[in-house]
Structure formats: structure tokens, C-alpha cells
C-alpha atoms as a PDB file:
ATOM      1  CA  UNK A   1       0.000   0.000   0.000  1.00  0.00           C
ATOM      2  CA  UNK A   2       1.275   3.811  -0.639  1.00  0.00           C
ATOM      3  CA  UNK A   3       3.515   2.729  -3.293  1.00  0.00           C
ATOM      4  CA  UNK A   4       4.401   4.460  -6.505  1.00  0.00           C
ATOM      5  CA  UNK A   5       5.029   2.440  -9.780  1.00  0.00           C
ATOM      6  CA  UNK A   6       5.635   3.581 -13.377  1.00  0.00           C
ATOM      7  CA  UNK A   7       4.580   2.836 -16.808  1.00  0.00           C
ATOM      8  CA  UNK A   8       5.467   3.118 -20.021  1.00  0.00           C
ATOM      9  CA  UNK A   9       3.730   1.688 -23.237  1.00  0.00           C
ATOM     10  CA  UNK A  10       4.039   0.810 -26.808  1.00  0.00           C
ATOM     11  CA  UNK A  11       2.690  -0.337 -29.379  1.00  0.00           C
ATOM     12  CA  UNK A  12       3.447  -3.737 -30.975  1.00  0.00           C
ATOM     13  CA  UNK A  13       2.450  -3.799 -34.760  1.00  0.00           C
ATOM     14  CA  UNK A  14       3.195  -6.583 -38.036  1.00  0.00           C
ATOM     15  CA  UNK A  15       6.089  -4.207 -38.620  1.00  0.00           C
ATOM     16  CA  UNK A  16       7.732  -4.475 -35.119  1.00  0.00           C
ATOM     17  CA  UNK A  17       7.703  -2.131 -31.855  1.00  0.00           C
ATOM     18  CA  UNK A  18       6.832   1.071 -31.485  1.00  0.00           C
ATOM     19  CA  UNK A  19       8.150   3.565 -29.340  1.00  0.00           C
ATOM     20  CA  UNK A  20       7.306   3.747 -25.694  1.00  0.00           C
ATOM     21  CA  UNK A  21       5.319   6.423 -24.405  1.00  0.00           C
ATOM     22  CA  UNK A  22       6.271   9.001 -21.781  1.00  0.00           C
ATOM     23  CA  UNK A  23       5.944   7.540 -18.037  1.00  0.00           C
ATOM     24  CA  UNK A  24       2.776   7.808 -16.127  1.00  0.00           C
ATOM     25  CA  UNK A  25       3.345   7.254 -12.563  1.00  0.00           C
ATOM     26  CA  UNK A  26       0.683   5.571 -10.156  1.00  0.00           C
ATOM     27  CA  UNK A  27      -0.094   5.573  -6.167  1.00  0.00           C
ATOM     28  CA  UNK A  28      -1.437   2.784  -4.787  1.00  0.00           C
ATOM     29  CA  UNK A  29      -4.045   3.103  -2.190  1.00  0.00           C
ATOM     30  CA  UNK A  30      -3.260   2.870   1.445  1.00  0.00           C
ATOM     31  CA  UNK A  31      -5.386   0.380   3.805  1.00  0.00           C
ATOM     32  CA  UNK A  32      -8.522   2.976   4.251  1.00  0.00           C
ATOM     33  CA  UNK A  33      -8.875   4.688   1.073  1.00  0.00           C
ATOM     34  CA  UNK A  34     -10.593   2.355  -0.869  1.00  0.00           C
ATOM     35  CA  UNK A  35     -13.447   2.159   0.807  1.00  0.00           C
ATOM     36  CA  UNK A  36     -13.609   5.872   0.541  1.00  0.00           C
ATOM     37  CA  UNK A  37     -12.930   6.010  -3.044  1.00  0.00           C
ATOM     38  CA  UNK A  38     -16.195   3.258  -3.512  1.00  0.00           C
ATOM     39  CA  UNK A  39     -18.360   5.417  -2.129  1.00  0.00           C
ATOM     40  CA  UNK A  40     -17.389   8.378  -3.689  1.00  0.00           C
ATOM     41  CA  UNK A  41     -18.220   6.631  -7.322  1.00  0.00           C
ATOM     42  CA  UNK A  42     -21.103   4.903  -5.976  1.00  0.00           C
ATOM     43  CA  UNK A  43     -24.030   7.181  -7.515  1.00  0.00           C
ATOM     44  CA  UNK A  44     -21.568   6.993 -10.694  1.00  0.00           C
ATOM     45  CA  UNK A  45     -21.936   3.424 -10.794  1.00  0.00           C
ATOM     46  CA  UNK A  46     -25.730   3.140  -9.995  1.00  0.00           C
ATOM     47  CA  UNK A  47     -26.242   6.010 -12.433  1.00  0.00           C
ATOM     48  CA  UNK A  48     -24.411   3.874 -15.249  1.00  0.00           C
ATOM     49  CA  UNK A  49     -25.660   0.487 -14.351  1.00  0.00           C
ATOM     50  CA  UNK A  50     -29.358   2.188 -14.468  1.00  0.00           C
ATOM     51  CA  UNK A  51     -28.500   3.587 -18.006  1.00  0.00           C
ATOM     52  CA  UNK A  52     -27.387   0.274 -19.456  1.00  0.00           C
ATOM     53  CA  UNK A  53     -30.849  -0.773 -18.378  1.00  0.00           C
ATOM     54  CA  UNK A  54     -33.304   1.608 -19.646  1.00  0.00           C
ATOM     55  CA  UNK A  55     -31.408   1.181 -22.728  1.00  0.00           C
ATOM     56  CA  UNK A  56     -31.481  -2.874 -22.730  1.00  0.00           C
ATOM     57  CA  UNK A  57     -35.221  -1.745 -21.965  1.00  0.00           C
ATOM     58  CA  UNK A  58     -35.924   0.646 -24.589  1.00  0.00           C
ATOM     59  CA  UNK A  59     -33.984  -1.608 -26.966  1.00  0.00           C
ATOM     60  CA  UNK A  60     -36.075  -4.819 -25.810  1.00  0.00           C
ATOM     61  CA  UNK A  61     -39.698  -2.888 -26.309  1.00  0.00           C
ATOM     62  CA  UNK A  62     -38.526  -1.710 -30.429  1.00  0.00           C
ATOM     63  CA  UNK A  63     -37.444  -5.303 -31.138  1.00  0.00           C
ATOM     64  CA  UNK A  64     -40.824  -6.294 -29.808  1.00  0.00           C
ATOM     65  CA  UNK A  65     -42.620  -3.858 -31.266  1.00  0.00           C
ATOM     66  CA  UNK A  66     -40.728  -4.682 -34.981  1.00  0.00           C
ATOM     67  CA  UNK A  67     -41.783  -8.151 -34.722  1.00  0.00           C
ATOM     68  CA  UNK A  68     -45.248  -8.249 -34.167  1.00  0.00           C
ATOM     69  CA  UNK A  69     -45.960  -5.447 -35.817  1.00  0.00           C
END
């Protein structure tokens, strides 16, 4: 917990390897924070998950609708 790691990236194509990208740099979380951070994005998450579904919905009702009309 409460380390720091680096990355780089590249890309690997048919021709061979890129080049690698500048470094991003990343904090872990210490023992506490996560719990903090989950609710934080909680009404994201329920906002998003409730999207998908109206949307699964809306999609459902205009397949329905297509076929038996």
C-alpha cells in the first residue's frame, strides 16, 4: 500500500515495436482509502448500471414492437 510504480507503453504492430510512451506514474491506495474512493463513485456506478438498463429496456420494447408489428 502507498507505493508508486511507473509505466510506459508501446505499441506492438506486423512491422515491429513502437516507441514507448512518456511515463505515467501511479499511487497505490493505502489500507482505508478504498473504501472511501467506492463510495465516492457509488451514484456513478448506480447512475451507469441504471443507463445500461433503460437502454437494454428501450432496446427490448422496439425489437418487440418490430416483430409483431
Amino acid at each position: 500500500p502507498g507505493k508508486i510504480y511507473a509505466f510506459q507503453v508501446r505499441a506492438r504492430t506486423a512491422v515491429g515495436y513502437g516507441p514507448y510512451s512518456g511515463k505515467m506514474y501511479f499511487q497505490t491506495l493505502m489500507g482505508g482509502e478504498h473504501s472511501e474512493m467506492v463510495q465516492d463513485r457509488l451514484p456513478l456506478i448506480v447512475g451507469s448500471a441504471l443507463g445500461g438498463l433503460a437502454f437494454l429496456v428501450i432496446a427490448a420494447i422496439a425489437i418487440l414492437a418490430i416483430i409483431f408489428k
